[in-house]
Structures are given as structure tokens and as C-alpha cells.
C-alpha atoms as a PDB file:
ATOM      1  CA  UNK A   1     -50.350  28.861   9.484  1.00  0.00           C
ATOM      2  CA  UNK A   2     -47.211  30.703   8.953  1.00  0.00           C
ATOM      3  CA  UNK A   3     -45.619  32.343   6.078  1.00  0.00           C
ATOM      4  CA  UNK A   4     -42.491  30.221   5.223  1.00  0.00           C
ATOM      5  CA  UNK A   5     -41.766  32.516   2.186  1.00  0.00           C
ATOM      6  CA  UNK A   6     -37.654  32.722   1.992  1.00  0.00           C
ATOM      7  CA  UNK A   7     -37.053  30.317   4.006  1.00  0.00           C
ATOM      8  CA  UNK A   8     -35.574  27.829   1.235  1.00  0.00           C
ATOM      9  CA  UNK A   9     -33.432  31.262   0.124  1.00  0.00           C
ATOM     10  CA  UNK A  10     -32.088  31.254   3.874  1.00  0.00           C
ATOM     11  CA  UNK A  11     -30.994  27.358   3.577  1.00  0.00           C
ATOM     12  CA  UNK A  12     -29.659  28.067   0.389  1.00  0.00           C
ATOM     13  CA  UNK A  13     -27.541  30.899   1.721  1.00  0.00           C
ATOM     14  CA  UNK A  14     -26.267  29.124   4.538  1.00  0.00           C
ATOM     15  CA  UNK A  15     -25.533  25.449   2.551  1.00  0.00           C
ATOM     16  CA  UNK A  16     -23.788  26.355  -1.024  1.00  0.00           C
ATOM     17  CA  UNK A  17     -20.735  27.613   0.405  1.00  0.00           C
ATOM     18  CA  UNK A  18     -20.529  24.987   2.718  1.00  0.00           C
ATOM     19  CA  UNK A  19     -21.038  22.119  -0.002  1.00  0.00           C
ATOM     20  CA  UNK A  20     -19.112  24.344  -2.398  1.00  0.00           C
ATOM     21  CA  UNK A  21     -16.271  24.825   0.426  1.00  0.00           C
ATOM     22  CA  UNK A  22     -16.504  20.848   0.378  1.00  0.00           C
ATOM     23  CA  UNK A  23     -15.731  20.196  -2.920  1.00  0.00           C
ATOM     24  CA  UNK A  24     -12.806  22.303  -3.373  1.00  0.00           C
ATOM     25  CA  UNK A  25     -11.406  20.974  -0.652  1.00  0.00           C
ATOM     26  CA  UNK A  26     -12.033  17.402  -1.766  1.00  0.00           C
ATOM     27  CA  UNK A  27     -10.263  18.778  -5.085  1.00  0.00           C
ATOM     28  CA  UNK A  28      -7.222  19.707  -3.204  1.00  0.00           C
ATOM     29  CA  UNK A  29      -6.650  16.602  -1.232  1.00  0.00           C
ATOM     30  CA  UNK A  30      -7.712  14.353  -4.311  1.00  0.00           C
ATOM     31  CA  UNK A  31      -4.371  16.345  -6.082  1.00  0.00           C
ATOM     32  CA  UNK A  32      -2.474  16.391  -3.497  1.00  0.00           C
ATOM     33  CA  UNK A  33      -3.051  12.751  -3.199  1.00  0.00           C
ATOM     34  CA  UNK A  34      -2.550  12.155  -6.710  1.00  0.00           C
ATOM     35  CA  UNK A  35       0.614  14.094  -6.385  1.00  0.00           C
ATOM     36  CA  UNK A  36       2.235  12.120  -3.479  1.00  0.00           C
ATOM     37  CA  UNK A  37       1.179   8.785  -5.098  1.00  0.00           C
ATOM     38  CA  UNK A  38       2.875   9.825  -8.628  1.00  0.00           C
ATOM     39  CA  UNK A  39       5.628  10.372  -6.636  1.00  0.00           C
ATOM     40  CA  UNK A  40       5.488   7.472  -4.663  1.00  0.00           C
ATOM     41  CA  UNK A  41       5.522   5.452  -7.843  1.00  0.00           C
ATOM     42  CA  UNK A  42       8.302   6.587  -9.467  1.00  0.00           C
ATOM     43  CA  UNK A  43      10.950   6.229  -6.913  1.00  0.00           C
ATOM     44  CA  UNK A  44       9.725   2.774  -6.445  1.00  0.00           C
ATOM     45  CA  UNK A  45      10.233   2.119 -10.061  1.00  0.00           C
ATOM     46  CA  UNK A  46      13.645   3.448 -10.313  1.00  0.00           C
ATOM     47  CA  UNK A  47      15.275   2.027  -7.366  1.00  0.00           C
ATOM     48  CA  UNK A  48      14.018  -1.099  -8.943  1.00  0.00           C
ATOM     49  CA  UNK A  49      15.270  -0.546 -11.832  1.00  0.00           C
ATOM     50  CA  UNK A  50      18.803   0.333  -9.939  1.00  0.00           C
ATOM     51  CA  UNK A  51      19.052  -2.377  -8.182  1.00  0.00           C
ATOM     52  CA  UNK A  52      18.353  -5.192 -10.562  1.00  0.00           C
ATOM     53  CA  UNK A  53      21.447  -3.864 -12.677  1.00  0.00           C
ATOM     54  CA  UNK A  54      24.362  -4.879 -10.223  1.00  0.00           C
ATOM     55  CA  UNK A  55      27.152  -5.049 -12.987  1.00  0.00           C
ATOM     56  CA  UNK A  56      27.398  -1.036 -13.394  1.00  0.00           C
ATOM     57  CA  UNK A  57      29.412   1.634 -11.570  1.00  0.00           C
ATOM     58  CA  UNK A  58      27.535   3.662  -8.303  1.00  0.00           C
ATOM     59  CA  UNK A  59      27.519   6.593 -10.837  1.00  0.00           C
ATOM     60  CA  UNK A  60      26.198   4.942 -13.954  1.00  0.00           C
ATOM     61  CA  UNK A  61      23.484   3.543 -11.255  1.00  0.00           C
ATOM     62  CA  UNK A  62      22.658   7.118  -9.492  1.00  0.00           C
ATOM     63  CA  UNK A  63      22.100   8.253 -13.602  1.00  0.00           C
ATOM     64  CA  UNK A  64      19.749   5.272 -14.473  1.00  0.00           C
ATOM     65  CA  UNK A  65      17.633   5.727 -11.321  1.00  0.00           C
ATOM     66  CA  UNK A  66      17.677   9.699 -11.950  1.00  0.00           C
ATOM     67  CA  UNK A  67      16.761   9.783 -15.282  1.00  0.00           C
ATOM     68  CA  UNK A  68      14.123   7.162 -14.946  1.00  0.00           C
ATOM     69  CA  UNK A  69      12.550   9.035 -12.039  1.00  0.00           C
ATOM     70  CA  UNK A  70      12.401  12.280 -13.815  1.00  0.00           C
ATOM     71  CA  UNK A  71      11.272  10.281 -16.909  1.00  0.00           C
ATOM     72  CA  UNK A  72       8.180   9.078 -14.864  1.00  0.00           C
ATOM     73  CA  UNK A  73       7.815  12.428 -13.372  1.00  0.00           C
ATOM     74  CA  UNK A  74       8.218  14.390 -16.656  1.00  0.00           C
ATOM     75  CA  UNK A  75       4.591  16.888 -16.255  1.00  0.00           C
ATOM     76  CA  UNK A  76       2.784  14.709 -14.567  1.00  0.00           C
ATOM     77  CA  UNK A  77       2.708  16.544 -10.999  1.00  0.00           C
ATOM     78  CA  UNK A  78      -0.591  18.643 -10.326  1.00  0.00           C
ATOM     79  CA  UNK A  79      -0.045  22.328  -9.374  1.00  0.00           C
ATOM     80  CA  UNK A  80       3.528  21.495  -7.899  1.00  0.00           C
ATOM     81  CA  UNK A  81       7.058  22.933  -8.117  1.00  0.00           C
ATOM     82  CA  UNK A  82       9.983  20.476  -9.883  1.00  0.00           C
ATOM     83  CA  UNK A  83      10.594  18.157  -7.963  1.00  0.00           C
ATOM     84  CA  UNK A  84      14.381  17.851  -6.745  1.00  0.00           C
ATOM     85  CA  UNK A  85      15.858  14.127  -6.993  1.00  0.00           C
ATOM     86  CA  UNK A  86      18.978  13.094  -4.722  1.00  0.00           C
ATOM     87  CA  UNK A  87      20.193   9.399  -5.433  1.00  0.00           C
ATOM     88  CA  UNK A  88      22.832   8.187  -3.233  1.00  0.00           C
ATOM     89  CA  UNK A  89      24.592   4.635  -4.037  1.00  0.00           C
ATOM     90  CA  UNK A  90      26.806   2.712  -1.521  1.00  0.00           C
ATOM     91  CA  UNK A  91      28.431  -0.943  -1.295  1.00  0.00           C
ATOM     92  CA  UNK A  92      24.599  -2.474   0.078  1.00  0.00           C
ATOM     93  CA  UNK A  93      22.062   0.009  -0.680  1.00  0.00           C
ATOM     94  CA  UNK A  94      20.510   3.059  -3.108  1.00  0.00           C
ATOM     95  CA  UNK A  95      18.705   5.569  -1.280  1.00  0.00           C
ATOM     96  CA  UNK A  96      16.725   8.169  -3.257  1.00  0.00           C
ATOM     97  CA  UNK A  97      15.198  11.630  -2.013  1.00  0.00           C
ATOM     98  CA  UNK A  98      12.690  13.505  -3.703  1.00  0.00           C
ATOM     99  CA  UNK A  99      11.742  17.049  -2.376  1.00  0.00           C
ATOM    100  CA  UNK A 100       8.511  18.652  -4.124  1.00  0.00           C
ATOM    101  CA  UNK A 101       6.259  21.074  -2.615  1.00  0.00           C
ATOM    102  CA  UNK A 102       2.228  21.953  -2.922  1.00  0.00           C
ATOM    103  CA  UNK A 103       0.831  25.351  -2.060  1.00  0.00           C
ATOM    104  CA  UNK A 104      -2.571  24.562  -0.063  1.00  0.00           C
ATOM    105  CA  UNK A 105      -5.342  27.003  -1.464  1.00  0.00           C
ATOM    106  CA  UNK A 106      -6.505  30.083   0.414  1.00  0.00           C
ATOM    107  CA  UNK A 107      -9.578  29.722   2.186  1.00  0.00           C
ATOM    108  CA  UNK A 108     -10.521  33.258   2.970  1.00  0.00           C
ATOM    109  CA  UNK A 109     -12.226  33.579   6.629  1.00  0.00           C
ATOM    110  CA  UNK A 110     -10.996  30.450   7.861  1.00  0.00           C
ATOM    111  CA  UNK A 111      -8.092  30.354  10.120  1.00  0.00           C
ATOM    112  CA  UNK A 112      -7.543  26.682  10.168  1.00  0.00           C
ATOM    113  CA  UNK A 113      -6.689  26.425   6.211  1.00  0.00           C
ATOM    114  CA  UNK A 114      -4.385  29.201   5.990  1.00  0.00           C
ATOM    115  CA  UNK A 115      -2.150  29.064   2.710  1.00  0.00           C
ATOM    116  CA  UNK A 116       0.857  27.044   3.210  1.00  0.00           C
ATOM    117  CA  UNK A 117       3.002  24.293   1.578  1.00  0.00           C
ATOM    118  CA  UNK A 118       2.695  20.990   1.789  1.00  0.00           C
ATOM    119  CA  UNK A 119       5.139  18.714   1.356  1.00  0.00           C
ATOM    120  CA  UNK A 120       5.144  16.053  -1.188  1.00  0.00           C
ATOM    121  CA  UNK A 121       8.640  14.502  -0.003  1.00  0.00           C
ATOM    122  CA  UNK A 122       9.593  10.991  -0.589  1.00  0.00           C
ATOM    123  CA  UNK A 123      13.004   9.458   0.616  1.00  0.00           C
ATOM    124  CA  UNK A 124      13.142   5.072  -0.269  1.00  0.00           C
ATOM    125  CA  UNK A 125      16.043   2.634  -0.063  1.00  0.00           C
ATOM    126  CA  UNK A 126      16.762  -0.386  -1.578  1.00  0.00           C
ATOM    127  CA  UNK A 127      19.419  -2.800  -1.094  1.00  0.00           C
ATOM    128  CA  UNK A 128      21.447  -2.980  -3.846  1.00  0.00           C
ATOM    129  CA  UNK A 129      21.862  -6.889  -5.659  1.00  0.00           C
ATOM    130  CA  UNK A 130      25.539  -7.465  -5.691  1.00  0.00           C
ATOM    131  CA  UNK A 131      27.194 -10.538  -7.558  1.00  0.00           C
ATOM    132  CA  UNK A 132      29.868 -12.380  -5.940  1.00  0.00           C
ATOM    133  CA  UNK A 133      33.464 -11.264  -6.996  1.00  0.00           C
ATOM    134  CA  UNK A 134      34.159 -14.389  -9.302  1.00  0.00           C
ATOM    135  CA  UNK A 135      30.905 -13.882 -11.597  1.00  0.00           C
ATOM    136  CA  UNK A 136      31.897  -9.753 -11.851  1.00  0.00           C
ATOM    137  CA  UNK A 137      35.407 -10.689 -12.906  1.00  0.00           C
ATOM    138  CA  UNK A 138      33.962 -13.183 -15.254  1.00  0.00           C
ATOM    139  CA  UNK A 139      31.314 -10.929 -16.533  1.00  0.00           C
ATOM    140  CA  UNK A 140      33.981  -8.184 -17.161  1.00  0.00           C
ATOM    141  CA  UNK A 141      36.658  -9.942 -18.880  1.00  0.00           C
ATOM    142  CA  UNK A 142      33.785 -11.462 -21.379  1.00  0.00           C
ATOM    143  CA  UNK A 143      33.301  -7.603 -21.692  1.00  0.00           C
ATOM    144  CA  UNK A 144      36.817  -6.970 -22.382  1.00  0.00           C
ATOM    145  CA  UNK A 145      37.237 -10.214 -25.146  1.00  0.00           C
ATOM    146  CA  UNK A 146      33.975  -8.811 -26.611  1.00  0.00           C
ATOM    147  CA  UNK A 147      35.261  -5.222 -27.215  1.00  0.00           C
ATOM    148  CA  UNK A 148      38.827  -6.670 -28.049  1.00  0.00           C
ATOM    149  CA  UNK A 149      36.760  -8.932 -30.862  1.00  0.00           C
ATOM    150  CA  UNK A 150      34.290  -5.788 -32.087  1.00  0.00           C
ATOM    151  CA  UNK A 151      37.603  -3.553 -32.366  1.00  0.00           C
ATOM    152  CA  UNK A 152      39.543  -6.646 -34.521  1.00  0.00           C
ATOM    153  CA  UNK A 153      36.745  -7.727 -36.820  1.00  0.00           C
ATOM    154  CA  UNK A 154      37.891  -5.085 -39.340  1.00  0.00           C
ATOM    155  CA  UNK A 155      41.219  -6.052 -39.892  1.00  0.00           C
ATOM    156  CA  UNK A 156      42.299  -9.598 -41.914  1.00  0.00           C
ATOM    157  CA  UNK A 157      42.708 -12.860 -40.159  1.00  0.00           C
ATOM    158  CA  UNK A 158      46.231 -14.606 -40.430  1.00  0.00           C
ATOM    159  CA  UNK A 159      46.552 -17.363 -42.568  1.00  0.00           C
ATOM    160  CA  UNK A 160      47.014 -20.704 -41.350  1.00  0.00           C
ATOM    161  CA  UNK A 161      49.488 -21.443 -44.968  1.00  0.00           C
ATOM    162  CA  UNK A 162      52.971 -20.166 -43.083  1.00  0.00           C
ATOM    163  CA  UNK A 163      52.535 -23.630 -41.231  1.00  0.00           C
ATOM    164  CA  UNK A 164      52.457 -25.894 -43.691  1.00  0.00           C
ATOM    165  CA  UNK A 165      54.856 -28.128 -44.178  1.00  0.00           C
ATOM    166  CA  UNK A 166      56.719 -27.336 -48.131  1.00  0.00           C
ATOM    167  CA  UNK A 167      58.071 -30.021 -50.149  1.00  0.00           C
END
């Protein structure tokens, strides 16, 4: 029989850094999955929320679907940079553009997992809900009468008594 002494010390050399190698790595893509789905998310929910108001201006639009992707984005990215948002609104469609970046961890020894950045990038469009031109006009003058009402409720109503007929 022979003496097997160290031989479970050999194995253990050889698989720990391979099953510890394994679960950093698993780590890394689990966050960098995380990350991209966040992501993901968020532009989704603020082009819908862009397009489903149709009544505003392309600017007031590109602010509600910027603010309420940083909103969803507000430190909840793993290990990445700010993300950058570009919203573009035209007659038909909103198009939004995120740019974020991940720095892969350094595996030392191995060549194939050099340090580098990945890219977390997401670029969506949506069409944009328009009314027709009658129901816009009609939605903006009951605007207007509304203001013209809220800025005329302070001051005193004429009196119908001028048109009454004196004896």
C-alpha cells in the first residue's frame, strides 16, 4: 500500500483558487447584470412615462423622462460611474441614451480577464402618443379659461341690478 499522506493538501492547493476564482467571477457578472438590468428598467419607465403625457412641450417631456430616470437611478448602480442621460424628443418619437461604465476586476495571471470597462449603455425609443389637433386646441383653451377663472376669482362679480328695469 502506498502512503497517500498530502495528497488531500495537493487537491486543496490546486481547487480553492479555482472555486474561489469562480465565485468572484460569478460576483462580477451577477453586478454587472444587476447593473445593466437597473438600467434597463429605468429608461423603460421613463419613456413611458413620456409618452403617455402628449399635451406638454418636447422640453417639458425631455425633463420628465430625465428626472424620472435619474430618480430611479439615484445610488442604485453597483460599483459604476454616473450614469450620463441624453433624451431626445421629436414630432413621433423620444429616444433616450444612457452611457455608464463598469471596471471588470483584475485577475492577476490571467490574460483573458485583463481589467477593462464594460459598458453598461442603454439607448430605447418610444413613439410618442400625439392627440389630434382639434382635442390639443380644445385641451388648451380649457387651460387658458381655467387660468383666466383662477386669476379673476379674487376680484367682485358685477351685479346683475344695473339691468333692471326702475319705476
Amino acid at each position: 500500500m502506498r502512503n497517500n499522506r498530502g495528497m488531500m493538501t495537493i487537491e486543496a492547493c490546486v481547487i480553492i483558487p479555482i472555486i474561489i476564482f469562480m465565485t468572484i467571477m460569478i460576483l462580477w457578472i451577477g453586478m454587472l447584470s444587476y447593473n445593466r438590468n437597473a438600467i434597463n428598467s429605468a429608461v423603460s419607465v421613463g419613456l413611458t412615462l413620456g409618452a403617455s403625457v402628449p399635451e406638454k412641450d418636447n422640453e417639458e417631456i425631455v425633463e420628465c423622462v430625465k428626472n424620472k430616470t435619474e430618480e430611479l437611478l439615484d445610488e442604485r448602480l453597483v460599483l459604476a460611474e454616473d450614469p450620463e442621460i441624453n433624451v431626445t424628443v421629436t414630432y413621433g418619437t423620444i429616444k433616450t441614451e444612457v452611457t455608464a461604465t463598469m471596471e471588470s476586476p483584475p485577475v492577476p495571471g490571467m490574460d483573458v480577464f485583463r481589467s477593462e470597462v464594460w459598458d453598461l449603455g442603454q439607448q430605447k425609443e418610444i413613439k410618442r402618443i400625439r392627440c389630434s389637433r382639434l382635442i390639443r386646441t380644445f385641451n388648451r383653451v380649457e387651460r387658458f379659461m381655467e387660468e383666466g377663472m383662477q386669476r379673476t376669482s379674487g376680484m367682485p362679480e358685477e351685479s346683475d341690478a344695473g339691468d333692471s328695469i326702475a319705476p
